[in-house]
PDB file of N, CA and C in Angstrom:
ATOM      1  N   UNK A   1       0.821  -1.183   0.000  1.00  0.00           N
ATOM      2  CA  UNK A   1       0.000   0.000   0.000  1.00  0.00           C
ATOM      3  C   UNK A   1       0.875   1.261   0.000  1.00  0.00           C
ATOM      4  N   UNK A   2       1.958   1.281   0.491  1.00  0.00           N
ATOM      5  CA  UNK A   2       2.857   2.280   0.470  1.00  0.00           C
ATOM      6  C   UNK A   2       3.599   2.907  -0.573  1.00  0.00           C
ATOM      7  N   UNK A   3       3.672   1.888  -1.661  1.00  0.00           N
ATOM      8  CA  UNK A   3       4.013   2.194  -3.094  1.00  0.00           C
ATOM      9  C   UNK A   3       2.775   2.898  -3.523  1.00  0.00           C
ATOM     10  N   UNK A   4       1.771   2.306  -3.865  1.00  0.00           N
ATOM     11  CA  UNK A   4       0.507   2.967  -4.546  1.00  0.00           C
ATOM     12  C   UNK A   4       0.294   4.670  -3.289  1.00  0.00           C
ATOM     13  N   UNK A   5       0.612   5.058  -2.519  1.00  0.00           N
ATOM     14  CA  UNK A   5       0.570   6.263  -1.631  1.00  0.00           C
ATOM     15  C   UNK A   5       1.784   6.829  -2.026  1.00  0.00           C
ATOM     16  N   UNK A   6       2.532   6.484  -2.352  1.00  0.00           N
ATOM     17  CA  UNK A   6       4.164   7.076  -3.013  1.00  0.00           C
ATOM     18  C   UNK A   6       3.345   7.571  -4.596  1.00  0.00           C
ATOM     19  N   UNK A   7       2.535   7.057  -5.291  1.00  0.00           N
ATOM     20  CA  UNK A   7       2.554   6.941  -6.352  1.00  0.00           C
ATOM     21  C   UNK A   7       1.610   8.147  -6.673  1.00  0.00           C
ATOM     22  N   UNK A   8       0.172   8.256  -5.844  1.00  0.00           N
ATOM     23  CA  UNK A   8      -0.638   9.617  -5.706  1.00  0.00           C
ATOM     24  C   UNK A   8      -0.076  10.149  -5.256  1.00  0.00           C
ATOM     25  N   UNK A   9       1.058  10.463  -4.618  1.00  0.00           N
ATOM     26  CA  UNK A   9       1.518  11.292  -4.103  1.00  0.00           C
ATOM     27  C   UNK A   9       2.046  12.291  -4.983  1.00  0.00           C
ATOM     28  N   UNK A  10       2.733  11.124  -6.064  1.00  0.00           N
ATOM     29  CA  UNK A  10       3.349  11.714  -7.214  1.00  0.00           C
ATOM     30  C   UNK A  10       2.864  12.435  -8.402  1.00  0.00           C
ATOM     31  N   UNK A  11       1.131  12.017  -8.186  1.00  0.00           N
ATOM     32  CA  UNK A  11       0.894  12.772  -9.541  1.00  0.00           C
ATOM     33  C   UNK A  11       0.322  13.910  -8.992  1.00  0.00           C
ATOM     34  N   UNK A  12      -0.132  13.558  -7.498  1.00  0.00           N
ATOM     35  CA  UNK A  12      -0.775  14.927  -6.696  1.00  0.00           C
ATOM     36  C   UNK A  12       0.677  16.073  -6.927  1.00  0.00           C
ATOM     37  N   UNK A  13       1.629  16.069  -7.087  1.00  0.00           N
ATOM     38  CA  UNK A  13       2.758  16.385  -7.165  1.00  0.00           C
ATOM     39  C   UNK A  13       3.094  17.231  -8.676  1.00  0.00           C
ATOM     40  N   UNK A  14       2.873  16.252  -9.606  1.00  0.00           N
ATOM     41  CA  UNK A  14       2.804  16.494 -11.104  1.00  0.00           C
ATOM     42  C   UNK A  14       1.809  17.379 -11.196  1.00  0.00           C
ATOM     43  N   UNK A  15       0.288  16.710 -11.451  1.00  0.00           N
ATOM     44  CA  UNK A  15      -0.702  17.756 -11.710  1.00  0.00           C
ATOM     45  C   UNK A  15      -0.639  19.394 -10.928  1.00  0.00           C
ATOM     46  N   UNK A  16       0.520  19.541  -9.422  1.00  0.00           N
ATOM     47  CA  UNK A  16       0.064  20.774  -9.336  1.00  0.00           C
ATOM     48  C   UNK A  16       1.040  21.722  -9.821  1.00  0.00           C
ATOM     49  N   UNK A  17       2.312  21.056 -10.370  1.00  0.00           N
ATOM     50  CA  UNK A  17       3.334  21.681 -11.372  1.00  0.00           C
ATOM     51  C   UNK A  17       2.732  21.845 -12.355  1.00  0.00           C
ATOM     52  N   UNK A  18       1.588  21.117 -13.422  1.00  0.00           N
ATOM     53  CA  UNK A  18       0.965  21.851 -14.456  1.00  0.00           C
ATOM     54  C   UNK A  18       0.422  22.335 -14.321  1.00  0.00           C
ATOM     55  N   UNK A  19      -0.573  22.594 -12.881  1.00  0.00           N
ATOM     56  CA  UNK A  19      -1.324  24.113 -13.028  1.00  0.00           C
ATOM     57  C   UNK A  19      -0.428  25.352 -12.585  1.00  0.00           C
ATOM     58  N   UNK A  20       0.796  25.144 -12.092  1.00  0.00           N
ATOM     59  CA  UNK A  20       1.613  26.148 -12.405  1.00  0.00           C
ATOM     60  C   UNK A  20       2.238  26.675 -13.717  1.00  0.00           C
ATOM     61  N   UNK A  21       2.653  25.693 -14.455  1.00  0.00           N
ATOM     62  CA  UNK A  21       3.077  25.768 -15.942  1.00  0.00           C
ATOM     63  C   UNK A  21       1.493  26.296 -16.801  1.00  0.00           C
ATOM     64  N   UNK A  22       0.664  26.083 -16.617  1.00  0.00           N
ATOM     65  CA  UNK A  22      -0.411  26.671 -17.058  1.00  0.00           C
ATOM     66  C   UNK A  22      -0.242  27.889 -16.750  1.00  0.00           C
ATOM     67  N   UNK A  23      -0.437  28.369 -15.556  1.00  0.00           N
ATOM     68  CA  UNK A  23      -0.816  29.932 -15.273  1.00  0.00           C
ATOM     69  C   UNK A  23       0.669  30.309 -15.475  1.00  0.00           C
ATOM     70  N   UNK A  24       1.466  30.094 -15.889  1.00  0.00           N
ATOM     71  CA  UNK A  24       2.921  30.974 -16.165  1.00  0.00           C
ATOM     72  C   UNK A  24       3.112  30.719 -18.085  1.00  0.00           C
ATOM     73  N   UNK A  25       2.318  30.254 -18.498  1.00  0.00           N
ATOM     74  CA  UNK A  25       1.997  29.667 -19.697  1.00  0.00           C
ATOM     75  C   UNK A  25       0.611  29.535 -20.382  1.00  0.00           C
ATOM     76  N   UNK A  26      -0.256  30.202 -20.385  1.00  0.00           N
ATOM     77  CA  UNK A  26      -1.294  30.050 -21.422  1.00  0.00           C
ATOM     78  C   UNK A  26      -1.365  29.188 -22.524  1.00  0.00           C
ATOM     79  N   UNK A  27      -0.083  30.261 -22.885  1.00  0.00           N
ATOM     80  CA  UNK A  27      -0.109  29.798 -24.575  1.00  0.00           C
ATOM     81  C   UNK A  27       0.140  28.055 -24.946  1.00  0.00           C
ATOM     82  N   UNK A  28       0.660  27.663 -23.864  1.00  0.00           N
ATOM     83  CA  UNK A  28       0.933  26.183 -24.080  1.00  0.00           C
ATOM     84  C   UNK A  28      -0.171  24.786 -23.381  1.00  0.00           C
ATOM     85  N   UNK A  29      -1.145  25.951 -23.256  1.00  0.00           N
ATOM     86  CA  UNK A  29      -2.467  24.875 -23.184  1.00  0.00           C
ATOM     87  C   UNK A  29      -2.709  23.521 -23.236  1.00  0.00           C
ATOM     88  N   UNK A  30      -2.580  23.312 -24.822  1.00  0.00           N
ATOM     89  CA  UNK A  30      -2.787  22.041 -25.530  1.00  0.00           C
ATOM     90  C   UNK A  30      -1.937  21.132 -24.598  1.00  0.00           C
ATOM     91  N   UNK A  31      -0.464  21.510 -25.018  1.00  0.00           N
ATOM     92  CA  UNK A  31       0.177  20.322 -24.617  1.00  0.00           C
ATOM     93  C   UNK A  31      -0.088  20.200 -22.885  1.00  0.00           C
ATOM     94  N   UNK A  32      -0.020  20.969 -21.890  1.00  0.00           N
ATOM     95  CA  UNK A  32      -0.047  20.946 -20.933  1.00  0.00           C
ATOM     96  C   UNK A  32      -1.554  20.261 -20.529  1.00  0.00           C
ATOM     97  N   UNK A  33      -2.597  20.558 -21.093  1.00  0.00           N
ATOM     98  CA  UNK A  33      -3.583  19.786 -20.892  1.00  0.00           C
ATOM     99  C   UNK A  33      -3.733  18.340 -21.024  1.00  0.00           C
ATOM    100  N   UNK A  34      -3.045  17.956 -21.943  1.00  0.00           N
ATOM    101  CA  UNK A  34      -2.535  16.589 -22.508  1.00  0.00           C
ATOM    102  C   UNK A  34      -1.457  15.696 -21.010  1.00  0.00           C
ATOM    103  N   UNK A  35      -1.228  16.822 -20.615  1.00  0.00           N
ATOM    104  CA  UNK A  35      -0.181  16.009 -19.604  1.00  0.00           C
ATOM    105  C   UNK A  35      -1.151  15.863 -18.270  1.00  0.00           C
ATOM    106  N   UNK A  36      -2.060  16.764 -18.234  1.00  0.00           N
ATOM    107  CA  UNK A  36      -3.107  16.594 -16.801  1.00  0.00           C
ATOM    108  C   UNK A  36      -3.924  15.512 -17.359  1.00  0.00           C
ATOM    109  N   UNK A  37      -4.116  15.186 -18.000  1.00  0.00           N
ATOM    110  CA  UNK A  37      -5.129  14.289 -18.683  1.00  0.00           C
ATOM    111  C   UNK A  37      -4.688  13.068 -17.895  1.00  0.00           C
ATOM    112  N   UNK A  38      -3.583  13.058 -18.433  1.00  0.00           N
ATOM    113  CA  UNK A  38      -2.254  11.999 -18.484  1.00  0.00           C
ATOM    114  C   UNK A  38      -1.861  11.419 -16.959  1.00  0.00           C
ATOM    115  N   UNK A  39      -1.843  12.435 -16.134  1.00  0.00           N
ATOM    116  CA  UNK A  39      -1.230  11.975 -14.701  1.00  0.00           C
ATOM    117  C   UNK A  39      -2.546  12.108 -14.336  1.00  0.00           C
ATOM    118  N   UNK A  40      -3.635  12.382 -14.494  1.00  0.00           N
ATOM    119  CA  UNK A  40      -5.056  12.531 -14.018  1.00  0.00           C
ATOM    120  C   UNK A  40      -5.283  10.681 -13.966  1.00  0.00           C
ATOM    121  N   UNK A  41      -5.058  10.345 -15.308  1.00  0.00           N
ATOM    122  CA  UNK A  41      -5.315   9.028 -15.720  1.00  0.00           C
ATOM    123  C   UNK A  41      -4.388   7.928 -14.178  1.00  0.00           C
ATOM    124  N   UNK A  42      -3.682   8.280 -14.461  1.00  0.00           N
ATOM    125  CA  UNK A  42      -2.307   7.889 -13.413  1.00  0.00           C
ATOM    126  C   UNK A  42      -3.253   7.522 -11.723  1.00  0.00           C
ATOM    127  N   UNK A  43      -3.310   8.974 -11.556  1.00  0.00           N
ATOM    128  CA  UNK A  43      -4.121   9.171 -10.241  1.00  0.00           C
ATOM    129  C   UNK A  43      -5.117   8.469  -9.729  1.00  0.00           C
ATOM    130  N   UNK A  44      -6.043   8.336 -10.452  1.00  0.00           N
ATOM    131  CA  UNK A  44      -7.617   7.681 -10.795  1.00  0.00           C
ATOM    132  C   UNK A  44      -7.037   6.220 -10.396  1.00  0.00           C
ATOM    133  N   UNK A  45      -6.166   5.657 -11.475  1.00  0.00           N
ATOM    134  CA  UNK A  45      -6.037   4.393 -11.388  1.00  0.00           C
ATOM    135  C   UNK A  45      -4.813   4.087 -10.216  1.00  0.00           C
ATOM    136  N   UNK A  46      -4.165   4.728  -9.504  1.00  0.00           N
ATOM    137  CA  UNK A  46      -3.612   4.478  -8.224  1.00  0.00           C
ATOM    138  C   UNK A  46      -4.496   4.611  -7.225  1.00  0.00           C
ATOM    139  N   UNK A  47      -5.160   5.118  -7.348  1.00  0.00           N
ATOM    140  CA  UNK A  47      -6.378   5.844  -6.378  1.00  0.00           C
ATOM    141  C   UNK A  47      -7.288   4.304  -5.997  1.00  0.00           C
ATOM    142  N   UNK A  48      -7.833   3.590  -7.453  1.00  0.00           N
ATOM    143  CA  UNK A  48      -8.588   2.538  -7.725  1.00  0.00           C
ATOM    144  C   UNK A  48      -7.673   1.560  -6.803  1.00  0.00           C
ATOM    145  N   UNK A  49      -6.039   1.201  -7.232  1.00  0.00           N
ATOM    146  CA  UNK A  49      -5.762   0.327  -6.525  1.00  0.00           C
ATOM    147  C   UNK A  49      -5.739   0.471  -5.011  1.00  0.00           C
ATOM    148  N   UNK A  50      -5.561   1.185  -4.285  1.00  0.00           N
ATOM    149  CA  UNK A  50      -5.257   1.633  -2.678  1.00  0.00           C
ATOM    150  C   UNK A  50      -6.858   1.447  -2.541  1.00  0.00           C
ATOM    151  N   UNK A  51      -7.903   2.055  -3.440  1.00  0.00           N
ATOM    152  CA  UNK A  51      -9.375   1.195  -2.590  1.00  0.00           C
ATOM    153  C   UNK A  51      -9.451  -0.099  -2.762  1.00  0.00           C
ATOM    154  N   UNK A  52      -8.835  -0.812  -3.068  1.00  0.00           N
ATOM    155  CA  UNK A  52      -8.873  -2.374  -3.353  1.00  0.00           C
ATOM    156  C   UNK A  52      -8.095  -3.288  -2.603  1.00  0.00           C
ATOM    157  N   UNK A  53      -6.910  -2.116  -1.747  1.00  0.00           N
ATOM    158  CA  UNK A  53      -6.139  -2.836  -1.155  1.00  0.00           C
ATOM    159  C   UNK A  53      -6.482  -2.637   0.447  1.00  0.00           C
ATOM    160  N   UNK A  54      -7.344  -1.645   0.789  1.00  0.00           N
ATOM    161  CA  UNK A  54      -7.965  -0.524   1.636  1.00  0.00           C
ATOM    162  C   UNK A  54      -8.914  -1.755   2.480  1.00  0.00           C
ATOM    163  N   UNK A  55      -8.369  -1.260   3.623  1.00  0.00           N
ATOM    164  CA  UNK A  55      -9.638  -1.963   5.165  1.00  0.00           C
ATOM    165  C   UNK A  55      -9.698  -1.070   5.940  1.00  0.00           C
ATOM    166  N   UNK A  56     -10.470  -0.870   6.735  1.00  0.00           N
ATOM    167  CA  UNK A  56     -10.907  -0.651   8.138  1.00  0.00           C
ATOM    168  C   UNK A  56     -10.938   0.879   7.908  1.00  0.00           C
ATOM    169  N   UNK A  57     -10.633   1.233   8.594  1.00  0.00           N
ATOM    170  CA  UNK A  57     -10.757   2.880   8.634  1.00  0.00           C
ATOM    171  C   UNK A  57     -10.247   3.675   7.337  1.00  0.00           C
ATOM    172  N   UNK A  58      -9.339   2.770   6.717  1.00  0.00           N
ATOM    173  CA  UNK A  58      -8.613   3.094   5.852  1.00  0.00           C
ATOM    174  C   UNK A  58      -9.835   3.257   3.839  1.00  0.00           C
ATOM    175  N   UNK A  59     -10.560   2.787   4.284  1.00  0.00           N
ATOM    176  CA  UNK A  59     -11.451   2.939   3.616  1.00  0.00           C
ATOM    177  C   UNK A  59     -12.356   4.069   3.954  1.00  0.00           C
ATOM    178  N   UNK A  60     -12.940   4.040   4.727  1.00  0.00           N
ATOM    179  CA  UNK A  60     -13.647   5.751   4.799  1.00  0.00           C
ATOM    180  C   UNK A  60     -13.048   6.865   4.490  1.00  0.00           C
ATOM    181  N   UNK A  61     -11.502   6.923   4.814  1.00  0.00           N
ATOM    182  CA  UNK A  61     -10.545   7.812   4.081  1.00  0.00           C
ATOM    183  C   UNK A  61     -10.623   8.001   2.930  1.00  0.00           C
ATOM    184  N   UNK A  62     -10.480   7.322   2.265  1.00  0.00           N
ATOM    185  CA  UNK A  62     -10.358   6.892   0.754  1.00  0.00           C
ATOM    186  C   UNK A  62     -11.801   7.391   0.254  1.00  0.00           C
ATOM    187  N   UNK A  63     -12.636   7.214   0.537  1.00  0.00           N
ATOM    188  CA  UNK A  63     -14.221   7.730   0.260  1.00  0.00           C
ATOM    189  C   UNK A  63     -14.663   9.087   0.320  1.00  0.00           C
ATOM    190  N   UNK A  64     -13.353   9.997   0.660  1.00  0.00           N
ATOM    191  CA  UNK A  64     -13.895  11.185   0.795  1.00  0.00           C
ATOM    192  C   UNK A  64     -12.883  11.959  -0.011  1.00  0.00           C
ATOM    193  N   UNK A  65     -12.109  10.815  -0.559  1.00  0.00           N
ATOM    194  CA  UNK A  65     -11.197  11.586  -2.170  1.00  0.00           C
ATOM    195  C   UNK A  65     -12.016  12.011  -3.301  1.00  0.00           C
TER     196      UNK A  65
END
């Protein structure tokens, strides 16, 4: 479980460097949107595994992501 929490950690990490590169960057939209998409995708599906691996309290946590 500690890998998959290393792993949101990481895109929680990523995605908030592209909304910095966004707002210091407009003009590069496209591609930068392409990359939130991207670690969005990442997130979701680390997210999926840690509720699957998830008990006890550790699940109500997870339910309010």
């Amino acid at each position: 479980m500690a890998l998959v929490s290393a792993a949101i950690e990481q895109s929680v990490v990523s995605l908030n460097r592209a909304e910095f590169r966004l707002a210091a960057n407009a003009g590069g939209a496209a591609g930068i949107a392409e990359d939130i998409a991207r670690e969005r995708e990442r997130f979701v599906s680390s997210l999926d595994s840690l509720r699957a691996e998830a008990s006890g309290r550790a699940i109500e946590a997870i339910a309010s992501v």
